[in-house]
PDB file of N, CA and C in Angstrom:
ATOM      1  N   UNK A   1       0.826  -1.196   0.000  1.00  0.00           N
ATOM      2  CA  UNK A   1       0.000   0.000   0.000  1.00  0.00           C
ATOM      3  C   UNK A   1       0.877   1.269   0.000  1.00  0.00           C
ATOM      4  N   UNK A   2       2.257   1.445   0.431  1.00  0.00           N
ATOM      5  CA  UNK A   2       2.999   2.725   1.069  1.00  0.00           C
ATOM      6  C   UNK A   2       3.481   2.494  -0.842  1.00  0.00           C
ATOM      7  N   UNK A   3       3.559   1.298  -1.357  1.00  0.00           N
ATOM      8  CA  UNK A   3       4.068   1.884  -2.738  1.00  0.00           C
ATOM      9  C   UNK A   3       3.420   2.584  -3.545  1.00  0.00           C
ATOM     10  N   UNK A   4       1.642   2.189  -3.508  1.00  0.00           N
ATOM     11  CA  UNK A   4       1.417   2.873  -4.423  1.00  0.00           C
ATOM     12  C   UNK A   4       0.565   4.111  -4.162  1.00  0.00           C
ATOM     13  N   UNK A   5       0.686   4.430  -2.952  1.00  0.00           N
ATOM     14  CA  UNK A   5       0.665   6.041  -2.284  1.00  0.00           C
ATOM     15  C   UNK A   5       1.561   6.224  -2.275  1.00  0.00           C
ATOM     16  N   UNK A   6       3.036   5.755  -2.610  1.00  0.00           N
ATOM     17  CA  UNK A   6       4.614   6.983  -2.807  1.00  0.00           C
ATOM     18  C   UNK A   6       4.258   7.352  -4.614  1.00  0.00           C
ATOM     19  N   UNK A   7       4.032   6.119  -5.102  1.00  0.00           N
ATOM     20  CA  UNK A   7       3.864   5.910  -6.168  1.00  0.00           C
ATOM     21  C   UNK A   7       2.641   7.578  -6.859  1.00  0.00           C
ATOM     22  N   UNK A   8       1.598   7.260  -6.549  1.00  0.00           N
ATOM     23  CA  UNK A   8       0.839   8.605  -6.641  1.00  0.00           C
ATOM     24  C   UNK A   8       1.338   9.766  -6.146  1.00  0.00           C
ATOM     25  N   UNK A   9       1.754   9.997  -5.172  1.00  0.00           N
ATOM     26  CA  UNK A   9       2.237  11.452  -4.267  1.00  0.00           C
ATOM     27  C   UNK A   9       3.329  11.668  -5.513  1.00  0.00           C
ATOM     28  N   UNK A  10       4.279  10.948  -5.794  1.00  0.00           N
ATOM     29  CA  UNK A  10       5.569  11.349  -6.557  1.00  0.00           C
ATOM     30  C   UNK A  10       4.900  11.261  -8.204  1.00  0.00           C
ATOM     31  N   UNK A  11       3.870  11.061  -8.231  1.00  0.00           N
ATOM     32  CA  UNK A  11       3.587  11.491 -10.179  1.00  0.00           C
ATOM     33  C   UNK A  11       3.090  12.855 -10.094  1.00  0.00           C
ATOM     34  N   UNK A  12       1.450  12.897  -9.067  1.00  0.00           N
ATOM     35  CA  UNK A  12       1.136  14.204  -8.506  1.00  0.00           C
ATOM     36  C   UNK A  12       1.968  15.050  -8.662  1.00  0.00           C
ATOM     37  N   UNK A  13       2.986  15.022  -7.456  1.00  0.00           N
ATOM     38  CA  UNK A  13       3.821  15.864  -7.013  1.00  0.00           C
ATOM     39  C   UNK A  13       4.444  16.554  -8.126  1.00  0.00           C
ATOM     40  N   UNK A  14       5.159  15.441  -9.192  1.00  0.00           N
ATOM     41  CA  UNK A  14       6.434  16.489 -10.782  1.00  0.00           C
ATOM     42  C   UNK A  14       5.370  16.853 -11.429  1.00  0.00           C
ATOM     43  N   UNK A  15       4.043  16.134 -11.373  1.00  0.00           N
ATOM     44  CA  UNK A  15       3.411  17.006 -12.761  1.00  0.00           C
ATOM     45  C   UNK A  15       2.959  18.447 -11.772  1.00  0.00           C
ATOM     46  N   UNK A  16       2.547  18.365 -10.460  1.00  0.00           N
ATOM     47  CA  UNK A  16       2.137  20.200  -9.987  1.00  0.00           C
ATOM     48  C   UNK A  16       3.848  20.870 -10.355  1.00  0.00           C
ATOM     49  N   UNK A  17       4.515  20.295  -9.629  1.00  0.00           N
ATOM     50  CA  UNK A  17       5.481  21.268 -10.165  1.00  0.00           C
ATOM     51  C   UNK A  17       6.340  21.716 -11.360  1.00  0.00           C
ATOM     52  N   UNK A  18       6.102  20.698 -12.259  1.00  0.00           N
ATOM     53  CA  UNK A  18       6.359  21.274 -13.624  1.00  0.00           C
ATOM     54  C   UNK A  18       5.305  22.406 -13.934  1.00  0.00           C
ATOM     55  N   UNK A  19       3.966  22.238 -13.560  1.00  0.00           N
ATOM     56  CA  UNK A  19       2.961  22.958 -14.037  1.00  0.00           C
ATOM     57  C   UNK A  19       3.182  24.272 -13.302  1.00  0.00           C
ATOM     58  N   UNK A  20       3.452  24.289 -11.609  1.00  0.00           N
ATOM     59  CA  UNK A  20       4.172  25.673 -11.022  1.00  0.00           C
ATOM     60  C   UNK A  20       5.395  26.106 -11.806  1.00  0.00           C
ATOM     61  N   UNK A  21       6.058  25.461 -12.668  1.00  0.00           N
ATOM     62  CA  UNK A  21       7.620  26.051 -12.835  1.00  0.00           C
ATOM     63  C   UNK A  21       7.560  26.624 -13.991  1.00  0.00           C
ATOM     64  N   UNK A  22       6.257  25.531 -14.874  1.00  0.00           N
ATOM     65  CA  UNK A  22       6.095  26.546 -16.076  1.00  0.00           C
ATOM     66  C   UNK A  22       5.395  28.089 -16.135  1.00  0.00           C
ATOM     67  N   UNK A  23       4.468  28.063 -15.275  1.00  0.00           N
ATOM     68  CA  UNK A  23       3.817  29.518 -15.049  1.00  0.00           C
ATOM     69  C   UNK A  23       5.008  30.390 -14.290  1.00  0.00           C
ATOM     70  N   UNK A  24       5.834  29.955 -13.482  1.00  0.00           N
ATOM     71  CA  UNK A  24       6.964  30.874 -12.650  1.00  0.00           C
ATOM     72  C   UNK A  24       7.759  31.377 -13.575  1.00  0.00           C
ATOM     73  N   UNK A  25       8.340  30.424 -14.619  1.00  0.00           N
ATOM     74  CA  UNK A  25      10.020  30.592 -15.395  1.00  0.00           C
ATOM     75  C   UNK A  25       9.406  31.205 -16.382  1.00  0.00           C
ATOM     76  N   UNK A  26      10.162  31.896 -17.262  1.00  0.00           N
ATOM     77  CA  UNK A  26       9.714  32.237 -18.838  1.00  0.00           C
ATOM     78  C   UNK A  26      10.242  31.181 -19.456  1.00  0.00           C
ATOM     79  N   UNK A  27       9.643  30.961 -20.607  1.00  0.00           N
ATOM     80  CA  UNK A  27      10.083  29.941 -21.720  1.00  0.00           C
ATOM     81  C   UNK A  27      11.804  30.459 -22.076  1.00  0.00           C
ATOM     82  N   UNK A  28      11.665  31.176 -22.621  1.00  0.00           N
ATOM     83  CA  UNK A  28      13.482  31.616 -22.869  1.00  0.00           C
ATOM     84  C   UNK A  28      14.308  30.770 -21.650  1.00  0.00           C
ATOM     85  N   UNK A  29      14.040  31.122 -20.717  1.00  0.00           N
ATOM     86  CA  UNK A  29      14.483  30.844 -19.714  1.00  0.00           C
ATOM     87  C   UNK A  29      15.070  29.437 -19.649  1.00  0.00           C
ATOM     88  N   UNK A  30      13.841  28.484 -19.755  1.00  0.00           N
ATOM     89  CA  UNK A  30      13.954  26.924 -19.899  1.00  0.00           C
ATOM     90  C   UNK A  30      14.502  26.957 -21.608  1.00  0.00           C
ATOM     91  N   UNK A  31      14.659  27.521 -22.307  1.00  0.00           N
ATOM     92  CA  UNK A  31      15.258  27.034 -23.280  1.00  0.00           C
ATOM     93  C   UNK A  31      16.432  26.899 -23.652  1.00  0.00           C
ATOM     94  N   UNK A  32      16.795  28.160 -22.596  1.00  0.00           N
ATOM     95  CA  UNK A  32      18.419  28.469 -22.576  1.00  0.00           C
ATOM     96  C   UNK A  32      19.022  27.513 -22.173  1.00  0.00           C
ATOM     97  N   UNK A  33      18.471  26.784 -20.714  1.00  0.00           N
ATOM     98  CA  UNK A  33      18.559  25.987 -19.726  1.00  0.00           C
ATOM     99  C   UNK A  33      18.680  24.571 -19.546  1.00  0.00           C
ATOM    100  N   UNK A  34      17.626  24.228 -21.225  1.00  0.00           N
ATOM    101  CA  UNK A  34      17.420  22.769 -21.172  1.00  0.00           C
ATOM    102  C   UNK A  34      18.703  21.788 -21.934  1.00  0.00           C
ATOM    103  N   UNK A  35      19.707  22.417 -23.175  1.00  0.00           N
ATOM    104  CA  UNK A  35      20.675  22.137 -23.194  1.00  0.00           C
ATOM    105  C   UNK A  35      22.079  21.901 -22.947  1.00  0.00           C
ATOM    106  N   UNK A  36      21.941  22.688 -21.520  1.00  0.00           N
ATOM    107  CA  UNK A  36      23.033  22.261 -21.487  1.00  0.00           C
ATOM    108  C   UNK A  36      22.947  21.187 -19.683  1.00  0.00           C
ATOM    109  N   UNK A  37      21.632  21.176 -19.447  1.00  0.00           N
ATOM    110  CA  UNK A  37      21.283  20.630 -18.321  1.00  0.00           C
ATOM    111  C   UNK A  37      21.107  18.875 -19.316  1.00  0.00           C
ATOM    112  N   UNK A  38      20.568  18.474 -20.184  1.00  0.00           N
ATOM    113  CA  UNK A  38      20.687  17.398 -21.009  1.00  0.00           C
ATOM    114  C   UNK A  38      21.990  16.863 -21.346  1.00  0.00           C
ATOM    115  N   UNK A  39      23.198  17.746 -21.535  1.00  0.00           N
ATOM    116  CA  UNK A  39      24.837  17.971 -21.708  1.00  0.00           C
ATOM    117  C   UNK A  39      25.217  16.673 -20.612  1.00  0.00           C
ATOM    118  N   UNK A  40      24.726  17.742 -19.062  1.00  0.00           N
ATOM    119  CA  UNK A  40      25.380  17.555 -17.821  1.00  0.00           C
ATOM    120  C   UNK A  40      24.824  16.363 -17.610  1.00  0.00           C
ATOM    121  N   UNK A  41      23.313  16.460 -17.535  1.00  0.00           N
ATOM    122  CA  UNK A  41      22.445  14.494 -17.500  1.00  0.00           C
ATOM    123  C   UNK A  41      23.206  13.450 -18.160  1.00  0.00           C
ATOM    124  N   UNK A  42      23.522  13.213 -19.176  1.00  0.00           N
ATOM    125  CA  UNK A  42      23.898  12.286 -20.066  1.00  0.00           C
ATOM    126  C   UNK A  42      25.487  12.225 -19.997  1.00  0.00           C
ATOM    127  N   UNK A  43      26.408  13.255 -19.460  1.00  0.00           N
ATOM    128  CA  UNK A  43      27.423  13.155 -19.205  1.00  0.00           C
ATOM    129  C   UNK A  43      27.770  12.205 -17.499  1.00  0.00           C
ATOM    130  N   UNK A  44      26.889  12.735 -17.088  1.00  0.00           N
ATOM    131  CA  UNK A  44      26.850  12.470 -15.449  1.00  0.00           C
ATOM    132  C   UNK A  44      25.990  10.384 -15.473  1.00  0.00           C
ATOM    133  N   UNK A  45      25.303  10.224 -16.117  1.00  0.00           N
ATOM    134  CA  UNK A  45      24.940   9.062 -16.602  1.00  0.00           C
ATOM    135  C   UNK A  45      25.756   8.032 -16.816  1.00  0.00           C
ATOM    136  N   UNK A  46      26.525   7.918 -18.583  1.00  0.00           N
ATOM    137  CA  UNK A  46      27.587   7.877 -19.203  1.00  0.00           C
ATOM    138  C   UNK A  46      28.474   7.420 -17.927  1.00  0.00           C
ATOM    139  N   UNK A  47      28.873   8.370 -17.274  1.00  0.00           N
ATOM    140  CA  UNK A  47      30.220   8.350 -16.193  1.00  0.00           C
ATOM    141  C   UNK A  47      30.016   7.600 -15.437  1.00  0.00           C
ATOM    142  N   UNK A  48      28.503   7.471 -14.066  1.00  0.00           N
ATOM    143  CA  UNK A  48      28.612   6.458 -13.223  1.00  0.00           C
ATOM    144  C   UNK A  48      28.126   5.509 -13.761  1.00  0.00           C
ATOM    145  N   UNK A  49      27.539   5.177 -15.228  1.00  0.00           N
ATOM    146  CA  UNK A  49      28.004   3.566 -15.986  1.00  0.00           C
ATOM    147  C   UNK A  49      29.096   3.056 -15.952  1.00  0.00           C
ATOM    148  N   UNK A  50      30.429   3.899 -16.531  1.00  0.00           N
ATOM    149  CA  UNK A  50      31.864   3.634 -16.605  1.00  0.00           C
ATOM    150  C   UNK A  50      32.360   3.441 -15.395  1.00  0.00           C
ATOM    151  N   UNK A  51      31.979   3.959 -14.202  1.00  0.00           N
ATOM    152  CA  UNK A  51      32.977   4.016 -12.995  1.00  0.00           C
ATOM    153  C   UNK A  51      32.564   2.738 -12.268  1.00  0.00           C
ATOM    154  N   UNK A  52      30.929   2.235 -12.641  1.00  0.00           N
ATOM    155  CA  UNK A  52      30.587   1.036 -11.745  1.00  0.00           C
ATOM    156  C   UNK A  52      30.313  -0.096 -12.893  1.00  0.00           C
ATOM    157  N   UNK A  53      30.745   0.419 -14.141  1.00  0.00           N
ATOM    158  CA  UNK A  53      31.337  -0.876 -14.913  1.00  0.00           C
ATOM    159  C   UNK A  53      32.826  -1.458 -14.699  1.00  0.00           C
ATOM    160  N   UNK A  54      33.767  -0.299 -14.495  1.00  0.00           N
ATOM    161  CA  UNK A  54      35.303  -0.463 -14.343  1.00  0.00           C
ATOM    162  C   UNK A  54      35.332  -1.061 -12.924  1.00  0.00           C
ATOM    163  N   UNK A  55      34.766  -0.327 -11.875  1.00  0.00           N
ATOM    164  CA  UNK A  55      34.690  -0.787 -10.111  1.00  0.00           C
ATOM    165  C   UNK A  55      34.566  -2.326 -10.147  1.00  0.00           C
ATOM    166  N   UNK A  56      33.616  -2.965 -10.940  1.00  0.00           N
ATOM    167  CA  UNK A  56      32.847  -4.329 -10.663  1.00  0.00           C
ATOM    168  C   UNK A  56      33.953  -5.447 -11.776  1.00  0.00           C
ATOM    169  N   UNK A  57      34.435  -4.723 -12.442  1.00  0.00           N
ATOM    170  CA  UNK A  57      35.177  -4.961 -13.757  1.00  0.00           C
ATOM    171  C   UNK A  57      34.219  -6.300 -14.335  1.00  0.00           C
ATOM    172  N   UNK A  58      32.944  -5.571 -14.646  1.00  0.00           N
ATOM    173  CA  UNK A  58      31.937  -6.435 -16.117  1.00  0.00           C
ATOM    174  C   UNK A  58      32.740  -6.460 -17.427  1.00  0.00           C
ATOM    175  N   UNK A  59      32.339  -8.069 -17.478  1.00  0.00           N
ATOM    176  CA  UNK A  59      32.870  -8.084 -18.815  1.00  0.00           C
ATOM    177  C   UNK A  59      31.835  -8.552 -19.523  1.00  0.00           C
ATOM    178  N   UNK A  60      31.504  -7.776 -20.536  1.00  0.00           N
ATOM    179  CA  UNK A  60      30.042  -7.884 -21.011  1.00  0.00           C
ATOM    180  C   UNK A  60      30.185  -9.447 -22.011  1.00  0.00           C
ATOM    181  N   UNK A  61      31.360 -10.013 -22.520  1.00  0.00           N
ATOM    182  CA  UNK A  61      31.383 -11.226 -22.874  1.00  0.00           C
ATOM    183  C   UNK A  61      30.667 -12.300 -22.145  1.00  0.00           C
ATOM    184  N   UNK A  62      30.831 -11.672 -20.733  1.00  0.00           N
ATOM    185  CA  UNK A  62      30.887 -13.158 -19.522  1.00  0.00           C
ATOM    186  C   UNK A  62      29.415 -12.967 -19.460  1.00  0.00           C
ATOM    187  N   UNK A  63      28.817 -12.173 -19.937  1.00  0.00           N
ATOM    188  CA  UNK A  63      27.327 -11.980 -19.245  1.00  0.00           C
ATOM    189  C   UNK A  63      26.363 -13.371 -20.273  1.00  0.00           C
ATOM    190  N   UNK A  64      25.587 -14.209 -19.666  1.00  0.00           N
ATOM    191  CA  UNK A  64      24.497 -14.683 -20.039  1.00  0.00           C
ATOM    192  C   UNK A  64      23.765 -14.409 -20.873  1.00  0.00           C
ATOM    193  N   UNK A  65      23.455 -14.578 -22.031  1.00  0.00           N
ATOM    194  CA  UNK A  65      22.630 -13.916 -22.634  1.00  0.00           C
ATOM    195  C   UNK A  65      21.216 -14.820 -23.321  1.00  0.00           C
ATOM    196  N   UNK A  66      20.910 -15.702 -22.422  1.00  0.00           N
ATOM    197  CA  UNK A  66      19.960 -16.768 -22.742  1.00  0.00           C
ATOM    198  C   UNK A  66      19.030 -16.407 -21.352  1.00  0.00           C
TER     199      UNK A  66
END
């Protein structure tokens, strides 16, 4: 039950505040904003793949694939 009341509270919750952030911010604003925050996401991603692929040292040969 606590999952799927976190589950609701946390969909609720990003869609009010996207919907507060869009009436707060100007569009320019988020546009300026959204590339290079996508940059930093996918860089920051990317990296702790590599650091807890290298840490565990996966070797994607050895993996199962059946």
């Amino acid at each position: 039950i606590f999952n799927a009341v976190g589950a609701i509270l946390w969909g609720a919750g990003l869609s009010l505040l996207g919907y507060w952030l869009g009436g707060f911010v100007a569009q320019s604003t988020v546009e300026k904003a959204i590339l290079p925050f996508m940059i930093v996401a996918t860089i920051f991603t990317v990296g702790s793949l590599a650091y807890h692929t290298k840490k565990h040292d996966i070797n994607p040969k050895l993996i199962d694939k059946s």
